[in-house]
Protein backbone atom coordinates (compact mmCIF):
# COMPACT_ATOMS: atom_id res chain seq x y z
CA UNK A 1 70.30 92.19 113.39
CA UNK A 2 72.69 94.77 113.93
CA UNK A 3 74.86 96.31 110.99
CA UNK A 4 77.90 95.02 112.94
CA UNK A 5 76.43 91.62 112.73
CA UNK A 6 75.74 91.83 109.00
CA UNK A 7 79.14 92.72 107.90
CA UNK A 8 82.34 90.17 108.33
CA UNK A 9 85.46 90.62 108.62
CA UNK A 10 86.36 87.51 106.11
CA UNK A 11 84.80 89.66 103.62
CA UNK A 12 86.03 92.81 103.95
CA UNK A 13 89.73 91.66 103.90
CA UNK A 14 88.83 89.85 101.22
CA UNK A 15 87.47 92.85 99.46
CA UNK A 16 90.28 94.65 100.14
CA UNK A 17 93.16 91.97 99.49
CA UNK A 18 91.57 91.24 95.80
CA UNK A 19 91.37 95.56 95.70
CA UNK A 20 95.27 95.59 96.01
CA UNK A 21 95.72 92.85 93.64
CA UNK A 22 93.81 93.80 90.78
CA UNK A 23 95.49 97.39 91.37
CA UNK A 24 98.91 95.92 91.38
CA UNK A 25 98.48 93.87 88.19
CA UNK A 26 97.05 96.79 86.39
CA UNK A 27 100.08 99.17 87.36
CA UNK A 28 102.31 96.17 85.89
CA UNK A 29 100.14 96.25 82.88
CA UNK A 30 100.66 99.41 82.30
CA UNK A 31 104.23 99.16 83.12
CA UNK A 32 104.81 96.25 80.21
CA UNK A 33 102.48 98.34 78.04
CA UNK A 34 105.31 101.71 78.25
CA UNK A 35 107.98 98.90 77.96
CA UNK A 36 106.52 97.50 74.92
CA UNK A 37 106.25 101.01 73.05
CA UNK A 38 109.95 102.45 74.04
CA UNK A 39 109.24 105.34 71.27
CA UNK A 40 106.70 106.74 72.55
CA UNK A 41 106.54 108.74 76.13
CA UNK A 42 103.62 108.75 77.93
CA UNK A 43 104.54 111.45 80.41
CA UNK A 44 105.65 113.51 77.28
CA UNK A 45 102.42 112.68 74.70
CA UNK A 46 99.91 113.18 78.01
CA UNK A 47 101.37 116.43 79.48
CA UNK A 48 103.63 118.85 77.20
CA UNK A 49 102.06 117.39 73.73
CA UNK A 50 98.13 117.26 75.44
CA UNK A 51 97.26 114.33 73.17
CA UNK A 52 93.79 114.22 73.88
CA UNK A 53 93.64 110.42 71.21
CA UNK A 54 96.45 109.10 73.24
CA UNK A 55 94.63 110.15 76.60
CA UNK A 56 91.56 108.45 75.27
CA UNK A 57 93.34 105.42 73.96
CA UNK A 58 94.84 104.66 77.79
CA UNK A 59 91.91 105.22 79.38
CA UNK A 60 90.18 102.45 77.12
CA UNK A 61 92.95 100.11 78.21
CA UNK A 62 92.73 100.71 81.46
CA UNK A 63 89.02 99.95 81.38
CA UNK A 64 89.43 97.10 78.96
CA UNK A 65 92.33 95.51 81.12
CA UNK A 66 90.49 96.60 84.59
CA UNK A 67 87.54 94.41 82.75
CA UNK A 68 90.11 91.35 82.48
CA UNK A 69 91.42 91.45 86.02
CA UNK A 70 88.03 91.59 87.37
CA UNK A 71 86.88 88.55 85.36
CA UNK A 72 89.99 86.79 86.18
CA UNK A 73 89.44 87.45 89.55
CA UNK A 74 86.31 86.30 90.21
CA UNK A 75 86.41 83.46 88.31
């Protein structure tokens, strides 16, 4: 079999048309998530401030809603 052969073209727009979902509804997360918390800035507590807890505290949301959106997604 040739490697041509073994990969499909179903799948890999499939691969890539869930990619750009789950990337869209995590920007919209995070979107609703600065909505929800109008006091505080992320651009301001990540950059001038260098809040290294905040910094952590996004990054486990990301992964935690990144964890959500996959399971959603497949099923």
């Amino acid at each position: 079999m040739e490697f041509i052969e073994l990969i499909q073209a179903k799948y890999v727009v499939g691969a890539i048309a869930y990619s750009a979902l789950g990337t869209v509804i995590l920007v919209l997360a995070f979107v609703i998530l600065d909505l929800l918390t109008p006091k505080v800035s992320v651009w301001r507590e990540l950059v001038e401030k260098q809040n290294l807890a905040f910094a952590v505290f996004l990054g486990a949301v990301a992964i935690g809603i990144s964890i959500i959106i996959s399971a959603a997604i497949q099923g």
